[in-house]
Protein backbone atom coordinates (compact mmCIF):
# COMPACT_ATOMS: atom_id res chain seq x y z
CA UNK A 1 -56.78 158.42 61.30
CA UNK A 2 -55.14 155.62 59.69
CA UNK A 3 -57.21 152.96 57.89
CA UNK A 4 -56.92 149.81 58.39
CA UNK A 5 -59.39 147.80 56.09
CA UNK A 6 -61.98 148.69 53.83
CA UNK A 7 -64.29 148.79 56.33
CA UNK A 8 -62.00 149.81 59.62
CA UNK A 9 -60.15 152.61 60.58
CA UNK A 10 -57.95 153.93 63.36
CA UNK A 11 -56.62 156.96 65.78
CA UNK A 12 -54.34 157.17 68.43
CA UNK A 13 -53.24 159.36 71.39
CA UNK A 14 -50.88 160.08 74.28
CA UNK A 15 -52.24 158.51 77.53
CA UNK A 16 -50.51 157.78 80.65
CA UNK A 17 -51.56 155.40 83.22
CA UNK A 18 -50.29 155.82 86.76
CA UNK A 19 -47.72 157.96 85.15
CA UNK A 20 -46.66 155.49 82.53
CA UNK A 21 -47.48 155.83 78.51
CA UNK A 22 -48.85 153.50 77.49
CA UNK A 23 -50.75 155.44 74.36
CA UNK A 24 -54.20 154.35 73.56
CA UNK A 25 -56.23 153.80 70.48
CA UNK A 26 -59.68 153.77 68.82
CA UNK A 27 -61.20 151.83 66.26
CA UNK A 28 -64.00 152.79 63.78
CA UNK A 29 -66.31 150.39 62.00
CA UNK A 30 -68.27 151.57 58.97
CA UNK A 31 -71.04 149.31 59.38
CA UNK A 32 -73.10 147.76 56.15
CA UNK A 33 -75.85 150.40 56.48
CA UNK A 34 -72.93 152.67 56.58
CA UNK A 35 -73.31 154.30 59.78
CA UNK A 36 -70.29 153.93 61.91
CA UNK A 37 -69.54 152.08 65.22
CA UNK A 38 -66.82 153.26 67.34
CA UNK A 39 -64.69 151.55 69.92
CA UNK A 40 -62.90 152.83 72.79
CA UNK A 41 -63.27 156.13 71.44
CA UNK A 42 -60.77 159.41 71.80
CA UNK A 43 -60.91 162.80 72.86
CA UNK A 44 -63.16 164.25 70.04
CA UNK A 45 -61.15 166.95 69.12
CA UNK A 46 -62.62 169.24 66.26
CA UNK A 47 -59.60 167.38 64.05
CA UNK A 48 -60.48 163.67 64.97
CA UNK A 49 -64.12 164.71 64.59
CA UNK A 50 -63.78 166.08 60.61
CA UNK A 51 -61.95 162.96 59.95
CA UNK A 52 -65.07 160.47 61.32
CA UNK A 53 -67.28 162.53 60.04
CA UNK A 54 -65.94 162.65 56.55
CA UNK A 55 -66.89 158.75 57.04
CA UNK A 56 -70.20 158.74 57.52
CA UNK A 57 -72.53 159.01 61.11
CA UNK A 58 -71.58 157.94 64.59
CA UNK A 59 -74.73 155.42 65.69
CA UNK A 60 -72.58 153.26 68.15
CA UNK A 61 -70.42 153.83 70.58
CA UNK A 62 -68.91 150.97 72.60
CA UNK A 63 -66.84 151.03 76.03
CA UNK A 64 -65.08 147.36 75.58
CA UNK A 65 -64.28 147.32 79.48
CA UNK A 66 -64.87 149.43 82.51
CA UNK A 67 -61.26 151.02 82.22
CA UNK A 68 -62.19 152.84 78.78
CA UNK A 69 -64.74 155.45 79.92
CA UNK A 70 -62.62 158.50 80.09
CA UNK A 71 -63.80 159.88 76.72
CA UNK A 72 -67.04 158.34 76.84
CA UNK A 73 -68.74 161.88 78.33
CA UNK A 74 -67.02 164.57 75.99
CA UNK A 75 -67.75 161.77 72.60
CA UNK A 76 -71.31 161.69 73.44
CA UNK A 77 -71.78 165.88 73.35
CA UNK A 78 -69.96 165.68 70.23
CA UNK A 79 -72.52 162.82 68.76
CA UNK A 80 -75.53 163.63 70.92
CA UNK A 81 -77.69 161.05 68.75
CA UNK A 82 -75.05 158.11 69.18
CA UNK A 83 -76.54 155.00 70.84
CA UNK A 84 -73.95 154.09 73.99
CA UNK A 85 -73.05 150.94 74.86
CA UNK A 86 -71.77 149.70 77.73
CA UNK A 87 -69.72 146.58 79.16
CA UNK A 88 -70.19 144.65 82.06
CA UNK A 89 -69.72 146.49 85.62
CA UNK A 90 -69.30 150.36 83.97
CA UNK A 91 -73.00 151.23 84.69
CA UNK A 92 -72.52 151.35 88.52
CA UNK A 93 -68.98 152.75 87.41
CA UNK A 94 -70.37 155.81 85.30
CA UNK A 95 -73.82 156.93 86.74
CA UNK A 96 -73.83 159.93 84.90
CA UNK A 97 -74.06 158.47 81.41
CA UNK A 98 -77.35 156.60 79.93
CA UNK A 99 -76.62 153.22 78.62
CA UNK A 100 -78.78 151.59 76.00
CA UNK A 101 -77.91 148.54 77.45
CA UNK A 102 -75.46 146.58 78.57
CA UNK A 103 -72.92 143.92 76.05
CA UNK A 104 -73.42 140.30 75.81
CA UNK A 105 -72.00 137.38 74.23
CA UNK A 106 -74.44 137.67 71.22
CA UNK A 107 -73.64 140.73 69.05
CA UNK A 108 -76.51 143.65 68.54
CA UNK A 109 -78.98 143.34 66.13
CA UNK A 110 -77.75 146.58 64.90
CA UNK A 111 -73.84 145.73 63.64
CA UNK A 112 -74.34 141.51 63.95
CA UNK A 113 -74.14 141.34 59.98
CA UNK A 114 -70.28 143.12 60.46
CA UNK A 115 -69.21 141.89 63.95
CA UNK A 116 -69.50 139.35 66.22
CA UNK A 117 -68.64 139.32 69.73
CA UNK A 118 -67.77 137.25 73.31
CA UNK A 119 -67.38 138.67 77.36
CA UNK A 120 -64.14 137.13 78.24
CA UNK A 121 -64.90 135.92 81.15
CA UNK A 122 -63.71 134.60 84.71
CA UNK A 123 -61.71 137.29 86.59
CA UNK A 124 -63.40 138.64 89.70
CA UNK A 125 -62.02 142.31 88.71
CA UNK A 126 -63.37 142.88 85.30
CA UNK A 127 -64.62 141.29 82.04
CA UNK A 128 -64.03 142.94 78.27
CA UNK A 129 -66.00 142.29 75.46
CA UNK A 130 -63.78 142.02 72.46
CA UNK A 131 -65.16 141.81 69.05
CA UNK A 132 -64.39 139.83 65.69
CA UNK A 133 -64.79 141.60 62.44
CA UNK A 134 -65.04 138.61 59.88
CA UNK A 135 -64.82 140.50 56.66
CA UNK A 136 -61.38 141.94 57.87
CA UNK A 137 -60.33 138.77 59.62
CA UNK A 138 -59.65 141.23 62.68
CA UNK A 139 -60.01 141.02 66.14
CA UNK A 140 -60.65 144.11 68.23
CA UNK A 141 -59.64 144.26 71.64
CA UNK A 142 -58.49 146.79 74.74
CA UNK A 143 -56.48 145.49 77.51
CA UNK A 144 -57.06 141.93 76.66
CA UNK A 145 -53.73 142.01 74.79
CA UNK A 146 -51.10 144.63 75.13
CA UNK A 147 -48.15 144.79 73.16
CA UNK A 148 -44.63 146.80 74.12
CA UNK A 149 -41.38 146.71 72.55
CA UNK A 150 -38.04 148.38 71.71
CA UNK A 151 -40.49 150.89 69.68
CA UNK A 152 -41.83 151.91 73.48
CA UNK A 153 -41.50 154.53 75.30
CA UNK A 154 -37.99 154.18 78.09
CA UNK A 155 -41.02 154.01 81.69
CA UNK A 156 -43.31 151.84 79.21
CA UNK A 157 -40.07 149.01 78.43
CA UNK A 158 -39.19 148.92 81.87
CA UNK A 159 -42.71 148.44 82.94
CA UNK A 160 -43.28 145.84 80.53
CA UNK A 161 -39.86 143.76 81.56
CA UNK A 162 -41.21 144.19 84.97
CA UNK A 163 -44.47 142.61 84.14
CA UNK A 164 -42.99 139.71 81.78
CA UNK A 165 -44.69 141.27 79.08
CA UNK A 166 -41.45 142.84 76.79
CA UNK A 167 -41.94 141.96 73.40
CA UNK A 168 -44.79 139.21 74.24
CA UNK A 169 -48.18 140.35 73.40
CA UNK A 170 -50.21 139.17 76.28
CA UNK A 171 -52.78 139.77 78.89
CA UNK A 172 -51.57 142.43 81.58
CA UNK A 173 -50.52 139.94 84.98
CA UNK A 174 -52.57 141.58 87.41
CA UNK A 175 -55.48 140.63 85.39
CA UNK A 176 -54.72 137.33 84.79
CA UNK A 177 -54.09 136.52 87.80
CA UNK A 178 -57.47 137.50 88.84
CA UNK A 179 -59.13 134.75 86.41
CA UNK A 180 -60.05 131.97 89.19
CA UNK A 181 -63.15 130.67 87.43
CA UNK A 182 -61.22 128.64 84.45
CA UNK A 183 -64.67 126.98 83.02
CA UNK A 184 -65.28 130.55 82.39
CA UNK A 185 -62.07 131.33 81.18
CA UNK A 186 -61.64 128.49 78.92
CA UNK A 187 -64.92 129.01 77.65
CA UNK A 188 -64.31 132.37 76.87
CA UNK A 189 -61.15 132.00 74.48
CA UNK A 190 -62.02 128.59 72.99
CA UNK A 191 -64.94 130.87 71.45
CA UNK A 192 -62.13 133.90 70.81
CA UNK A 193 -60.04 131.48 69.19
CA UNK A 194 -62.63 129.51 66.98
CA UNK A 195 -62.80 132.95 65.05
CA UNK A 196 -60.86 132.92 62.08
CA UNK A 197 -58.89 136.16 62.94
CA UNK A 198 -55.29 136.82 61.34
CA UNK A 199 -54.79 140.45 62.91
CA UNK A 200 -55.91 142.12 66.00
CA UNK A 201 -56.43 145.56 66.89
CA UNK A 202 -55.60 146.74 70.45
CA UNK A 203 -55.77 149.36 72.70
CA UNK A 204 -51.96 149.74 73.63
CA UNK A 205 -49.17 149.09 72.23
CA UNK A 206 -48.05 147.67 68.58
CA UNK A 207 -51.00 145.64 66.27
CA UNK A 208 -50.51 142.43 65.58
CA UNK A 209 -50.44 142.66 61.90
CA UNK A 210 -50.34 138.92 60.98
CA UNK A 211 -50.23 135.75 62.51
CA UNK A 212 -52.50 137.01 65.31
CA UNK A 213 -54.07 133.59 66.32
CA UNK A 214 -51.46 131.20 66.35
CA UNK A 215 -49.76 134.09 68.81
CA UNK A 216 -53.25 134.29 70.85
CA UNK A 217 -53.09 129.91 70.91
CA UNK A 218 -49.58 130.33 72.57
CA UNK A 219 -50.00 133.52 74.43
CA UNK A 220 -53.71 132.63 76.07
CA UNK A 221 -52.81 128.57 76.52
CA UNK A 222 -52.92 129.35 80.39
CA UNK A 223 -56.92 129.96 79.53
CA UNK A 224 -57.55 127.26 77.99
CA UNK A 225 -55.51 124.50 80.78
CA UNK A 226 -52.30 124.19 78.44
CA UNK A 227 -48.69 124.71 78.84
CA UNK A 228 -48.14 128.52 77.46
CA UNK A 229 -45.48 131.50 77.35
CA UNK A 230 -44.39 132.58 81.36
């Protein structure tokens, strides 16, 4: 795990999707009564699990969209006691897992003094709730940004010319293109981007290590009914 903040820390791993790598990554918030909320969370390997455990006690765990589930079964036997939450539209997705509820737009009693958080909404396909960590000034998100490079795998670069998205951190096209309510949409990241974030984590791909809203105002200006990147 690599740590990010005082507060935050991170772990990665090999995933393919459809055959392509795209690599995928979990975050870990030590909350202020110092249990720990995870995001997105790995493969609990008996590794990984020393190293969150040598942080203090898994309480939350939080599936930020209904693509990142696949670990969601395997984390919970490892952290029986762990409260799960879910987003919109994985309940009916995962049957076989007990919720204790579903995410809003208003953060949990349980981590609102660390994090806030917003459903980005609009797309008929799927909605992710992302989630601002003030202290930090980090945003933590899944597949609402990826980010793929020259550091990418060969597939991964090709995939990402493909898709417009080489070197841009962005929104994956075939998800934007499924955002047809744009109250919604524009809703959703006016209240993303009235956060005063300066770094974001994601899912896949490089972090945006500085600068992260101004690139979000340029990136996400097709949200919000302005001229942006193509």
């Amino acid at each position: 795990m690599r740590k990010w903040s005082d507060q935050i820390w991170i772990a990665e791993a090999p995933l393919r999707f459809y055959g392509v790598p795209f690599g995928t990554r979990m975050t870990v918030v030590r909350l202020a009564h110092g249990g720990l909320l995870v995001h997105s969370p790995l493969d609990p390997a008996p590794p990984l699990r020393a190293e969150i455990d040598a942080l203090g006690a898994v309480r939350y765990v939080v599936s930020p969209n209904k693509l990142h589930h696949l670990f969601l079964g395997g984390f919970l036997q490892a952290y029986p006691s762990a409260r799960l939450f879910a987003p919109p539209g994985l309940p009916s997705k995962r049957r076989d897992l007990r919720f204790e509820s579903v995410l809003g737009d208003a953060a949990d009693p349980a981590w609102a003094a660390d994090l806030d958080q917003a459903i980005v909404r609009g797309s008929r396909v799927m909605e992710e709730v992302v989630f601002f960590h003030a202290a930090s000034r980090t945003l933590i998100v899944a597949d609402l940004c990826e980010h793929f490079g020259p550091w990418s795998p060969r597939l991964t670069r090709l995939v990402a010319r493909v898709g417009n998205m080489y070197a841009k951190p962005r929104m994956p096209p075939d998800w934007q293109l499924s955002f047809r309510n744009r109250e919604a949409t524009r809703a959703s990241f006016q209240r993303i981007l009235s956060w005063d974030f300066d770094r974001v984590i994601l899912a896949h791909g490089a972090l945006l290590e500085r600068d992260a809203r101004e690139i979000f105002r340029r990136a996400y200006a097709w949200a919000l009914g302005k001229r942006g990147e193509t």
